[in-house]
PDB file of N, CA and C in Angstrom:
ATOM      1  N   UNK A   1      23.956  50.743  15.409  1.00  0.00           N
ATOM      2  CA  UNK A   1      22.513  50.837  15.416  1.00  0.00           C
ATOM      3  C   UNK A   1      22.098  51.812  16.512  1.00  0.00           C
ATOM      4  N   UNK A   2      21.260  53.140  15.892  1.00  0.00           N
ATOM      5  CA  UNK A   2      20.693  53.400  16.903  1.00  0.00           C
ATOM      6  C   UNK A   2      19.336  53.716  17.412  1.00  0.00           C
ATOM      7  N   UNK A   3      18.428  53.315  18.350  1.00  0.00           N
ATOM      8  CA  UNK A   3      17.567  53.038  18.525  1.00  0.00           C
ATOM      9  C   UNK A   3      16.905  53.824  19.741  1.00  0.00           C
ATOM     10  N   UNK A   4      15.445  53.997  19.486  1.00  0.00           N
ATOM     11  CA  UNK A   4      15.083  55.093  20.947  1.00  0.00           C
ATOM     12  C   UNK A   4      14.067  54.346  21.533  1.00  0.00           C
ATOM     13  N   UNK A   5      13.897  54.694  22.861  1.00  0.00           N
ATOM     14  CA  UNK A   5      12.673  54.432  24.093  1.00  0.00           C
ATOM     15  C   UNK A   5      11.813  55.479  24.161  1.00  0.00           C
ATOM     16  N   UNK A   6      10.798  55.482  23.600  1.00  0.00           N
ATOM     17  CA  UNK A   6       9.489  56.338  23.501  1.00  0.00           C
ATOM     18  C   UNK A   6       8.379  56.006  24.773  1.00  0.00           C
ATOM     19  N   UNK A   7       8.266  57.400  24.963  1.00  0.00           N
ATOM     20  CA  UNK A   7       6.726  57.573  26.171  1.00  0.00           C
ATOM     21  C   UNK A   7       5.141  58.523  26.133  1.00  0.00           C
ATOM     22  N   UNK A   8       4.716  58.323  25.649  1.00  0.00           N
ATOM     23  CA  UNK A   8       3.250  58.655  25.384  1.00  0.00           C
ATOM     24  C   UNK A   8       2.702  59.538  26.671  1.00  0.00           C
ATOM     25  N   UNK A   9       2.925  61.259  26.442  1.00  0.00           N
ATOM     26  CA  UNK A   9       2.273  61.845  27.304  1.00  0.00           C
ATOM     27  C   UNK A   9       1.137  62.395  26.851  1.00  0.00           C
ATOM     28  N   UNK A  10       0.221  63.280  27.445  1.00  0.00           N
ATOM     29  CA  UNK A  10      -0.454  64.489  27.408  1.00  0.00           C
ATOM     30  C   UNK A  10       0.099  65.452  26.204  1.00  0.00           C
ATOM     31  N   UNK A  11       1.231  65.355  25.833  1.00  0.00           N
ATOM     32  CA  UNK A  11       1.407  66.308  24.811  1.00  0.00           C
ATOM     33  C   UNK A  11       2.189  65.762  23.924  1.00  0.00           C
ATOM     34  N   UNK A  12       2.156  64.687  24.168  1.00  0.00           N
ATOM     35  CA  UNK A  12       2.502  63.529  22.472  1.00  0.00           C
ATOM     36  C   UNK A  12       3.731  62.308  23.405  1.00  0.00           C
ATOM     37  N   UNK A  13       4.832  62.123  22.162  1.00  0.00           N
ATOM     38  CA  UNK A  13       5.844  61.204  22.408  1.00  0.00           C
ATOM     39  C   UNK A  13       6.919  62.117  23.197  1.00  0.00           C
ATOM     40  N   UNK A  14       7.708  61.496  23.919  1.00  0.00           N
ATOM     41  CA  UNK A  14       8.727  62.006  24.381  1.00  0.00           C
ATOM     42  C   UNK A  14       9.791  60.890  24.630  1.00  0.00           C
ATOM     43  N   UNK A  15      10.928  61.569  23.829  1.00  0.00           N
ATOM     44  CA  UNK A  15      11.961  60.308  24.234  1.00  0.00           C
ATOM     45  C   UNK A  15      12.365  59.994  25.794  1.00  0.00           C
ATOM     46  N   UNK A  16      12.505  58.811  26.151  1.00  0.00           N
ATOM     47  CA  UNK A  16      13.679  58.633  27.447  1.00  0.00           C
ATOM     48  C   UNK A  16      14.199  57.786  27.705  1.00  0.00           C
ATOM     49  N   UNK A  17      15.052  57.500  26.461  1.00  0.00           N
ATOM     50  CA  UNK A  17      15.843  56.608  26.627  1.00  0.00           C
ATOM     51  C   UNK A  17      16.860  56.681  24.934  1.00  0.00           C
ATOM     52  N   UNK A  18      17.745  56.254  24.878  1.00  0.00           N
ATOM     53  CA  UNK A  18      18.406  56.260  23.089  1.00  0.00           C
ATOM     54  C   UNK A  18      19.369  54.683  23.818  1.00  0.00           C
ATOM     55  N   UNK A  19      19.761  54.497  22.847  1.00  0.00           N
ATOM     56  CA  UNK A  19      20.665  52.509  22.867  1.00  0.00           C
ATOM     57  C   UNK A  19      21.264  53.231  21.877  1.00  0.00           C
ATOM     58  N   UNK A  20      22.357  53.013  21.904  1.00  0.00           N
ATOM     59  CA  UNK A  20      23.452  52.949  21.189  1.00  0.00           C
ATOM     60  C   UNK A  20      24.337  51.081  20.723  1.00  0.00           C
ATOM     61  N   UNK A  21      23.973  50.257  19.921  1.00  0.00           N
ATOM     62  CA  UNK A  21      24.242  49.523  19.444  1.00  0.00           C
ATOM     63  C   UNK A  21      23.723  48.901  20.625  1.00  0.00           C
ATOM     64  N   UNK A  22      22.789  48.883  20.929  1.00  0.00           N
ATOM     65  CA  UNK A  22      21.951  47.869  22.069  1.00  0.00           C
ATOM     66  C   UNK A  22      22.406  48.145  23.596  1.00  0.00           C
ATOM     67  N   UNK A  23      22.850  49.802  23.585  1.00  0.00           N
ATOM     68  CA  UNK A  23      23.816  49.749  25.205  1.00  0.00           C
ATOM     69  C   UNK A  23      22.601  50.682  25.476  1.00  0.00           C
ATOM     70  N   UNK A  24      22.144  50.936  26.267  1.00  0.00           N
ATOM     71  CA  UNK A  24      21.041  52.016  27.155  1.00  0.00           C
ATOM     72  C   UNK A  24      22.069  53.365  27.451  1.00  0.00           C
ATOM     73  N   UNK A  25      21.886  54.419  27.539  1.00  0.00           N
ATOM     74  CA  UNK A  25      22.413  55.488  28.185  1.00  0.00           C
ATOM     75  C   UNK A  25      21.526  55.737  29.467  1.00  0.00           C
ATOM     76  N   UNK A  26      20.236  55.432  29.733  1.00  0.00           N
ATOM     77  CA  UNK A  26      19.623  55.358  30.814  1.00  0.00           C
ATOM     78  C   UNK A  26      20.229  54.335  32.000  1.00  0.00           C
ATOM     79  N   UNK A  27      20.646  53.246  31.398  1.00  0.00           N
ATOM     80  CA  UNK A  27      21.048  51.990  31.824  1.00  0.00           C
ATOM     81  C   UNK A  27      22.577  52.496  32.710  1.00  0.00           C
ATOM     82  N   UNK A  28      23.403  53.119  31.541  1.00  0.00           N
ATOM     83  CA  UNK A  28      24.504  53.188  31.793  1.00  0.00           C
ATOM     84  C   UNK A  28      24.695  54.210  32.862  1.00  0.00           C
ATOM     85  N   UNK A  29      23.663  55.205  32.838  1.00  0.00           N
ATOM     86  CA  UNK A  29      23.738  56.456  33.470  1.00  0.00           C
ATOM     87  C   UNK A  29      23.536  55.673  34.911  1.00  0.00           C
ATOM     88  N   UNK A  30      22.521  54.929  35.063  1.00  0.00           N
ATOM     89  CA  UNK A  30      21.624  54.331  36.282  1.00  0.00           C
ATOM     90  C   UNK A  30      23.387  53.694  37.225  1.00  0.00           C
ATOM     91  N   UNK A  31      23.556  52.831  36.455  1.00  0.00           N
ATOM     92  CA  UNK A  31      24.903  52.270  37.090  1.00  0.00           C
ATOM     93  C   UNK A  31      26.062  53.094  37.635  1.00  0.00           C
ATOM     94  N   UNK A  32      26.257  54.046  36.602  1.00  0.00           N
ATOM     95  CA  UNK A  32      27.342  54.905  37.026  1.00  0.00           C
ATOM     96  C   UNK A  32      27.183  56.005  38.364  1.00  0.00           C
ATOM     97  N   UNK A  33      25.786  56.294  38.812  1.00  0.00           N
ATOM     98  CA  UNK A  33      25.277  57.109  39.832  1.00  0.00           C
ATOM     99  C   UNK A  33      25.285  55.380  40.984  1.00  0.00           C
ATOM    100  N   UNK A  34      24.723  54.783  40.840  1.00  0.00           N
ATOM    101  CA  UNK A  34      24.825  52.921  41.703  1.00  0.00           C
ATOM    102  C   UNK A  34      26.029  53.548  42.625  1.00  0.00           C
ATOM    103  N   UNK A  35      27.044  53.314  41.131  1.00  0.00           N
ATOM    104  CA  UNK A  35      28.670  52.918  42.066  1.00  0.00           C
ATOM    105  C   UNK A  35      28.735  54.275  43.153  1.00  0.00           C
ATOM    106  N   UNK A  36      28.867  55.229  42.663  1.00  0.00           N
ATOM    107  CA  UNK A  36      28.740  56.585  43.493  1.00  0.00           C
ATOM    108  C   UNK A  36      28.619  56.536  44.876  1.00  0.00           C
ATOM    109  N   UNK A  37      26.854  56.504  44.811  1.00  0.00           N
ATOM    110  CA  UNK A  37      26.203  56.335  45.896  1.00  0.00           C
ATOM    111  C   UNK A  37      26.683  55.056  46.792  1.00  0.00           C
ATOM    112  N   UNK A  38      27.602  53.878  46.522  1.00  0.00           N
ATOM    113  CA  UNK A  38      28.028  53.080  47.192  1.00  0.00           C
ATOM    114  C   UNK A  38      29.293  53.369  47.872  1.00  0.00           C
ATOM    115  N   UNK A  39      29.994  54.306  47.251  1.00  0.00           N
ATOM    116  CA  UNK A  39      31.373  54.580  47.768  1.00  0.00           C
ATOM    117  C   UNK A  39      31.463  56.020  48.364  1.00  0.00           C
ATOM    118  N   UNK A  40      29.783  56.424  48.199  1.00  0.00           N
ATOM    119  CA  UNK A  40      30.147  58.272  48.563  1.00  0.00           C
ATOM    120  C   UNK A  40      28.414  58.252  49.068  1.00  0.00           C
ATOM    121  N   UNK A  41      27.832  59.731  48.757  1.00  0.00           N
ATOM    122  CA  UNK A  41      26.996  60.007  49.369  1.00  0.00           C
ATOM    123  C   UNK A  41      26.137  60.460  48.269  1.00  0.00           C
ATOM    124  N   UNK A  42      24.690  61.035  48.863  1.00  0.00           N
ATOM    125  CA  UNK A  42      23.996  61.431  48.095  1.00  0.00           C
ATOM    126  C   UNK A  42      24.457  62.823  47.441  1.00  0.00           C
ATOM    127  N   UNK A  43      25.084  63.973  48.257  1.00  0.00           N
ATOM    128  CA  UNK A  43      25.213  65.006  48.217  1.00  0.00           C
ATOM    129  C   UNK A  43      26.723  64.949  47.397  1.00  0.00           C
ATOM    130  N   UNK A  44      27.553  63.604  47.730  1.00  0.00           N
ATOM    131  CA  UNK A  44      28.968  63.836  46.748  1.00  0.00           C
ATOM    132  C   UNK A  44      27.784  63.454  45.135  1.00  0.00           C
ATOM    133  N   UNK A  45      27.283  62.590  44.851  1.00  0.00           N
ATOM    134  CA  UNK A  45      26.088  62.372  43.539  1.00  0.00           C
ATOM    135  C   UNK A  45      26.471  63.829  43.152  1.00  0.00           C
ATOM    136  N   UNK A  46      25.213  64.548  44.153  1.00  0.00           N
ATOM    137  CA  UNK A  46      24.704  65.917  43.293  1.00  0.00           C
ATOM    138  C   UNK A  46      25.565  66.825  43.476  1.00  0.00           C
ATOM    139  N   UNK A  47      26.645  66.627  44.069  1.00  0.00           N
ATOM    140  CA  UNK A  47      27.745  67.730  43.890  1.00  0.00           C
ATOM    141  C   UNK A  47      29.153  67.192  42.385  1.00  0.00           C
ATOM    142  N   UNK A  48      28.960  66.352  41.946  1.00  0.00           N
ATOM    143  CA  UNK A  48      29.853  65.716  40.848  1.00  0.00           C
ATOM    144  C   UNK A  48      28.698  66.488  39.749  1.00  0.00           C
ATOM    145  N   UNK A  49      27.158  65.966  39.817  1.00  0.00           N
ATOM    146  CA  UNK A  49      26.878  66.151  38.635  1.00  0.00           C
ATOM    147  C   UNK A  49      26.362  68.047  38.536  1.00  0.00           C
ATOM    148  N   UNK A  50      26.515  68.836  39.203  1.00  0.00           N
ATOM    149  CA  UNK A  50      26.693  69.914  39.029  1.00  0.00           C
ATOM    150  C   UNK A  50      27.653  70.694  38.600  1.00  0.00           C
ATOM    151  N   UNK A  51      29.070  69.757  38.642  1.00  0.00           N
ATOM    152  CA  UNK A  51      29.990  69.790  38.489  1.00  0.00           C
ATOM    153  C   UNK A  51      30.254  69.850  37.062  1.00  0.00           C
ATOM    154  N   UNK A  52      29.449  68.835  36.682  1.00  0.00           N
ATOM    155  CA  UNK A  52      29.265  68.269  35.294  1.00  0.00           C
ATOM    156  C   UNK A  52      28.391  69.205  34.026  1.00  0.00           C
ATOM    157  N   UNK A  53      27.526  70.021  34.699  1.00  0.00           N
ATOM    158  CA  UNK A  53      26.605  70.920  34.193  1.00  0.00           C
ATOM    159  C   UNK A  53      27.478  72.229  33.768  1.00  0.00           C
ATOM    160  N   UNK A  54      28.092  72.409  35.190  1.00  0.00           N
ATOM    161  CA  UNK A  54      28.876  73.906  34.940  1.00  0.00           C
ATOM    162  C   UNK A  54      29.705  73.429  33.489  1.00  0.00           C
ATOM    163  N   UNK A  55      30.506  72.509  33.954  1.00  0.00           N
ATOM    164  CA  UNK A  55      31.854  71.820  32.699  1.00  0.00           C
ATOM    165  C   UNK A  55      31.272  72.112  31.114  1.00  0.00           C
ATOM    166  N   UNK A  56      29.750  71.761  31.533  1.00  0.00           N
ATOM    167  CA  UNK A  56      29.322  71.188  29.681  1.00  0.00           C
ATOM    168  C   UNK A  56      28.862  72.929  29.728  1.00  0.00           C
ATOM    169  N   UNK A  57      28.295  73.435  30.405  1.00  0.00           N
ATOM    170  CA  UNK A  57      27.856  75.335  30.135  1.00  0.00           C
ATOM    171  C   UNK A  57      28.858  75.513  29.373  1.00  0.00           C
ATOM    172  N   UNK A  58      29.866  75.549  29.940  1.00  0.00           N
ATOM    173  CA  UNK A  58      31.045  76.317  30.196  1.00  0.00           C
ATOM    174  C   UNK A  58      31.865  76.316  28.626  1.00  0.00           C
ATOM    175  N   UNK A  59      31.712  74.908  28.207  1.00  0.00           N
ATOM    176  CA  UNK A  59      31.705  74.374  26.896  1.00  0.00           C
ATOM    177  C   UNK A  59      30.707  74.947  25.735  1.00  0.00           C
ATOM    178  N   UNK A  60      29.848  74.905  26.568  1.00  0.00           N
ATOM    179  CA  UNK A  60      29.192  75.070  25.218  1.00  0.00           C
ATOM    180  C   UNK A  60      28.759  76.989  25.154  1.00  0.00           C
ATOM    181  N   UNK A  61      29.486  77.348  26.099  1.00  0.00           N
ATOM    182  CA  UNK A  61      29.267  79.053  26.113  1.00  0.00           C
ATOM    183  C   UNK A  61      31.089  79.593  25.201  1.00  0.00           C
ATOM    184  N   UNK A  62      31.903  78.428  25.300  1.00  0.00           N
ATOM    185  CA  UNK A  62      33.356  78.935  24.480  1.00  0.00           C
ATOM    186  C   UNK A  62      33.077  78.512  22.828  1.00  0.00           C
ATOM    187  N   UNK A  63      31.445  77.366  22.382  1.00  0.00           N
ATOM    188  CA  UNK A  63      31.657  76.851  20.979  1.00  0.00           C
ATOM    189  C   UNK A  63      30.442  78.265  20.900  1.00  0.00           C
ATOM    190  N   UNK A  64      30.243  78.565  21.254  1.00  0.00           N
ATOM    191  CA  UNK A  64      29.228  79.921  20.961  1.00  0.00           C
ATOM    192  C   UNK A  64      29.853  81.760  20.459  1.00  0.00           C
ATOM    193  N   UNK A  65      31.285  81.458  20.723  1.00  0.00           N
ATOM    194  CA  UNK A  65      31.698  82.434  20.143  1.00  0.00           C
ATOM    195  C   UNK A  65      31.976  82.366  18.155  1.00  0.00           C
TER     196      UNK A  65
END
């Protein structure tokens, strides 16, 4: 089942949120940055998920050929 979290702006609906068989990806995301920040820092956070940005570019600039 999959299911979305809708928000009512100024320029209509906007998703922020999707459940995947009742699991949150907001939820899941929220937890997985939690543990982080408990065992590391703010700056290890935003240095993993930049990390993570380049990775998926990087990906999606090799399915573009």
């Amino acid at each position: 089942k999959l299911s979305y979290r809708l928000h009512e702006t100024g320029d209509g609906w906007r998703v922020f949120d999707v459940l995947v068989e009742g699991v949150s990806v907001v939820a899941n995301y929220r937890a997985q940055f939690n543990q982080l920040l408990r065992s590391g820092s703010v700056d290890e956070l935003l240095s993993r998920l930049e990390e993570k940005a380049r990775a998926g570019e990087s990906e999606k600039a090799k399915g573009s050929d």
